[in-house]
Protein backbone atom coordinates (compact mmCIF):
# COMPACT_ATOMS: atom_id res chain seq x y z
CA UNK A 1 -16.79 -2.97 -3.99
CA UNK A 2 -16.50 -3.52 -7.62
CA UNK A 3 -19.48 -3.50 -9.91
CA UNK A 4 -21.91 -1.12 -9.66
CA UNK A 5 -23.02 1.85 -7.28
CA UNK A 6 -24.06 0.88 -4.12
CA UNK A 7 -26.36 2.90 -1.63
CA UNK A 8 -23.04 3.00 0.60
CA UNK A 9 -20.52 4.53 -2.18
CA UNK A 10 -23.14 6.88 -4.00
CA UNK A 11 -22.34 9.85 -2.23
CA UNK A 12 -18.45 9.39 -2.46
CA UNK A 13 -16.61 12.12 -5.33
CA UNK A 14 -16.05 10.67 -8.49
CA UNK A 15 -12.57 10.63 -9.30
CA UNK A 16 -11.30 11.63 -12.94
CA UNK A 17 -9.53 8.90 -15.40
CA UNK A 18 -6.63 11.49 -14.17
CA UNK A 19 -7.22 11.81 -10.54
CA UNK A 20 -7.45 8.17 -10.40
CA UNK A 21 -4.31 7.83 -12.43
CA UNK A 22 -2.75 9.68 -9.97
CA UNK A 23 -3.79 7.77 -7.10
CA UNK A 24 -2.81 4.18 -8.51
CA UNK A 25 0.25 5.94 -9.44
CA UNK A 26 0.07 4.27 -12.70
CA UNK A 27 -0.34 6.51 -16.47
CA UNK A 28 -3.46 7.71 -17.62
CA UNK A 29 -2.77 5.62 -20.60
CA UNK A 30 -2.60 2.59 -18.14
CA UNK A 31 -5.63 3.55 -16.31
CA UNK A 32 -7.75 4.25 -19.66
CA UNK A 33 -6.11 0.60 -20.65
CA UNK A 34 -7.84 -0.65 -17.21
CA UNK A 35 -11.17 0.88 -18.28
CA UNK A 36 -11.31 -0.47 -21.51
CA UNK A 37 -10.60 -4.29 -20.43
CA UNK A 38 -13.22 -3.23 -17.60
CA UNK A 39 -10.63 -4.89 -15.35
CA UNK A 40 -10.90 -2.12 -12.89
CA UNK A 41 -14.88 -0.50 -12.02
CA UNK A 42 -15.98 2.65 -13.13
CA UNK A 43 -18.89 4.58 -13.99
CA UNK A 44 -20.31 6.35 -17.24
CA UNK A 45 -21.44 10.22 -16.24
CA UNK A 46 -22.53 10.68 -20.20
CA UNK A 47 -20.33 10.21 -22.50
CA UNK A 48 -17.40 10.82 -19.54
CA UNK A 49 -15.97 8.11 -17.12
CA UNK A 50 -15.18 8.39 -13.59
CA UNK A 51 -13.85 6.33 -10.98
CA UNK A 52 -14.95 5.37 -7.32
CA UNK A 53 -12.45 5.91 -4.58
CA UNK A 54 -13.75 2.47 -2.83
CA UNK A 55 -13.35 0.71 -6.10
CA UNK A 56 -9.56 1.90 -6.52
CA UNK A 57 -8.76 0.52 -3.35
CA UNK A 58 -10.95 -2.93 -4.10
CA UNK A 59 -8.45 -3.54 -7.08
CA UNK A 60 -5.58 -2.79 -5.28
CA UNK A 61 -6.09 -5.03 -2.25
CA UNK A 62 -7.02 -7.31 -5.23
CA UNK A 63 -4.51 -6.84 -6.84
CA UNK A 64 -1.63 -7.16 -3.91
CA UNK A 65 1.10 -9.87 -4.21
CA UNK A 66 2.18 -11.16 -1.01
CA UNK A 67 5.55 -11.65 0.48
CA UNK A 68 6.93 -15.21 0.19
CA UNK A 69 8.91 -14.21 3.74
């Protein structure tokens, strides 16, 4: 579901750069790195960002390496 708000994801909890963080289990310096080269979706609330819950779980299937075996 990356890109932007759908009708289906507008009523999900925006996640903070930390919360989000926290779910990838990556740093918030990594996640703020994701943000800036907009390789992962999120959304401008003002002059604060917040993530998607759907969209964290779009890069990660995206992002998954499979098993040679």
């Amino acid at each position: 579901m990356q890109g932007s708000p759908t009708a289906d994801n507008l009523g999900e909890q925006l996640l903070t750069p930390q919360q989000a963080a926290d779910l990838l289990g990556v740093s918030l310096r990594m996640m703020r790195r994701l943000q800036y080269e907009r390789r992962i979706a999120h959304v401008r609330v003002g002059r604060h960002i917040r993530f998607i819950a759907a969209d964290l779980v779009a890069y990660m299937v995206a992002n998954r390496v499979q098993a040679v075996r």
